[in-house]
Protein backbone atom coordinates (compact mmCIF):
# COMPACT_ATOMS: atom_id res chain seq x y z
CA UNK A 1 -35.70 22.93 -34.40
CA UNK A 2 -33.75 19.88 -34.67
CA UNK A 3 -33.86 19.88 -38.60
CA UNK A 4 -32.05 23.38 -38.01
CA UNK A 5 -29.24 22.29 -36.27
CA UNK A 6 -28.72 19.73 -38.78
CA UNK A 7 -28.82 21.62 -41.72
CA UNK A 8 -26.61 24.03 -39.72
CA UNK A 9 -23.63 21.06 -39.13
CA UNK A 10 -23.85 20.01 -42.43
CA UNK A 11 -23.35 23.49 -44.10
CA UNK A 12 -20.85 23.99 -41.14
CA UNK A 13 -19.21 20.51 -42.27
CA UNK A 14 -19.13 21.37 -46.00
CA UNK A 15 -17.90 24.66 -45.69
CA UNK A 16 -14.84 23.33 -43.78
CA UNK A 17 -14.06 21.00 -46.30
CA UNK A 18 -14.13 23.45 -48.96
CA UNK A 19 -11.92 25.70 -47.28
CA UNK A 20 -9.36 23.17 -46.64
CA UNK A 21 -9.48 21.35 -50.06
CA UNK A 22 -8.24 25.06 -51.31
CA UNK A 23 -5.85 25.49 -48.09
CA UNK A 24 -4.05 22.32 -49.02
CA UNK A 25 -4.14 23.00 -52.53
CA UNK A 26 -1.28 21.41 -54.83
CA UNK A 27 -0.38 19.18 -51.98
CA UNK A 28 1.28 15.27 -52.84
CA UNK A 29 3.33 16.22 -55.20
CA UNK A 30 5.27 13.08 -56.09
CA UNK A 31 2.88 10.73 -53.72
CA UNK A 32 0.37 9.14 -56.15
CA UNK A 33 -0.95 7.02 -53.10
CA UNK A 34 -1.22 9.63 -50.81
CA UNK A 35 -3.09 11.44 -54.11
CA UNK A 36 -5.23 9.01 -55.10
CA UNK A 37 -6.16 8.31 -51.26
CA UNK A 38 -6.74 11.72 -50.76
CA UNK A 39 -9.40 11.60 -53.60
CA UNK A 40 -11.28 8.94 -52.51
CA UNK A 41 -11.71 10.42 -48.96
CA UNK A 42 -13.34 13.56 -50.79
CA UNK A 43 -15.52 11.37 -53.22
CA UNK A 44 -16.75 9.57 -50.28
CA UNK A 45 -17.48 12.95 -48.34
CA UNK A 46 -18.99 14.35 -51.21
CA UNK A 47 -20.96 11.07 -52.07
CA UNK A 48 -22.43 10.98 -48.42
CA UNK A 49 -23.30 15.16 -48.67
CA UNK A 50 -25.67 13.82 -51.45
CA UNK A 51 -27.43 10.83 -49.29
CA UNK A 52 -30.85 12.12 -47.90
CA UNK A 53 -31.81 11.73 -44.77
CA UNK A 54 -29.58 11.84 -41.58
CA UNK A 55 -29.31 8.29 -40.39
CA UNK A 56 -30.41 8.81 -36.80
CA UNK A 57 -26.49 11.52 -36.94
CA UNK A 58 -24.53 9.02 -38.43
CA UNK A 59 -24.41 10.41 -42.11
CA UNK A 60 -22.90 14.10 -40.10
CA UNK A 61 -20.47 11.90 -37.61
CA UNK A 62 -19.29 10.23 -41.50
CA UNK A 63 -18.88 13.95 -43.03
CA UNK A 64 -17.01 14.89 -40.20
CA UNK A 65 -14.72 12.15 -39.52
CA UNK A 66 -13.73 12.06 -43.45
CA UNK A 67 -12.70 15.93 -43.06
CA UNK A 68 -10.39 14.73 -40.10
CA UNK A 69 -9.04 12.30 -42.41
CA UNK A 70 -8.90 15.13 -45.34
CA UNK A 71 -7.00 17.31 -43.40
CA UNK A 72 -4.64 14.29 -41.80
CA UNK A 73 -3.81 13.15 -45.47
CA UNK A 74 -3.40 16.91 -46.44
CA UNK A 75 -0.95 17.31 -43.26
CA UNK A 76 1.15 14.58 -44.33
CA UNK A 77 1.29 15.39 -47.76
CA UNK A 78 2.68 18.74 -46.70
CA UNK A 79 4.83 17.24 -44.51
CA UNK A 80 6.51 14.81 -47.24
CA UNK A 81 6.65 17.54 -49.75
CA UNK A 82 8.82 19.88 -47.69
CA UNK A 83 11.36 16.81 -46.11
């Protein structure tokens, strides 16, 4: 039962960051830090989707924390590109 409700979070986790990598789509414009910041978040979520095993939750808490920060950067990229 437990492995369930992980596999459910993580699909839950992934599918969130899918949707708003394509939400926030052509985002930074002009903001090649915010860009290349923004890219490393996404490596590091996809890099830690890969890792086996859970990590006792910590590897989910990590996936979830770096879409936070995905959709923060993505926020203020909007933000900049429309002031």
């Amino acid at each position: 039962m437990k492995n369930w409700k992980l596999i459910t979070g993580i699909s839950a986790a992934l599918l969130f960051s899918l949707g708003s990598q394509q939400a926030f789509a052509g985002v930074c414009r002009d903001q090649p830090n915010m860009a290349a910041g923004l890219a490393a978040l996404q490596e590091a979520r996809a890099d830690l989707a890969k890792a086996e095993h859970n990590k006792g939750g910590w590897r989910v808490a990590a996936i979830e924390a770096l879409n936070k920060a995905i959709a923060e950067a993505d926020r203020g990229c909007a933000f900049a590109d429309t002031h």
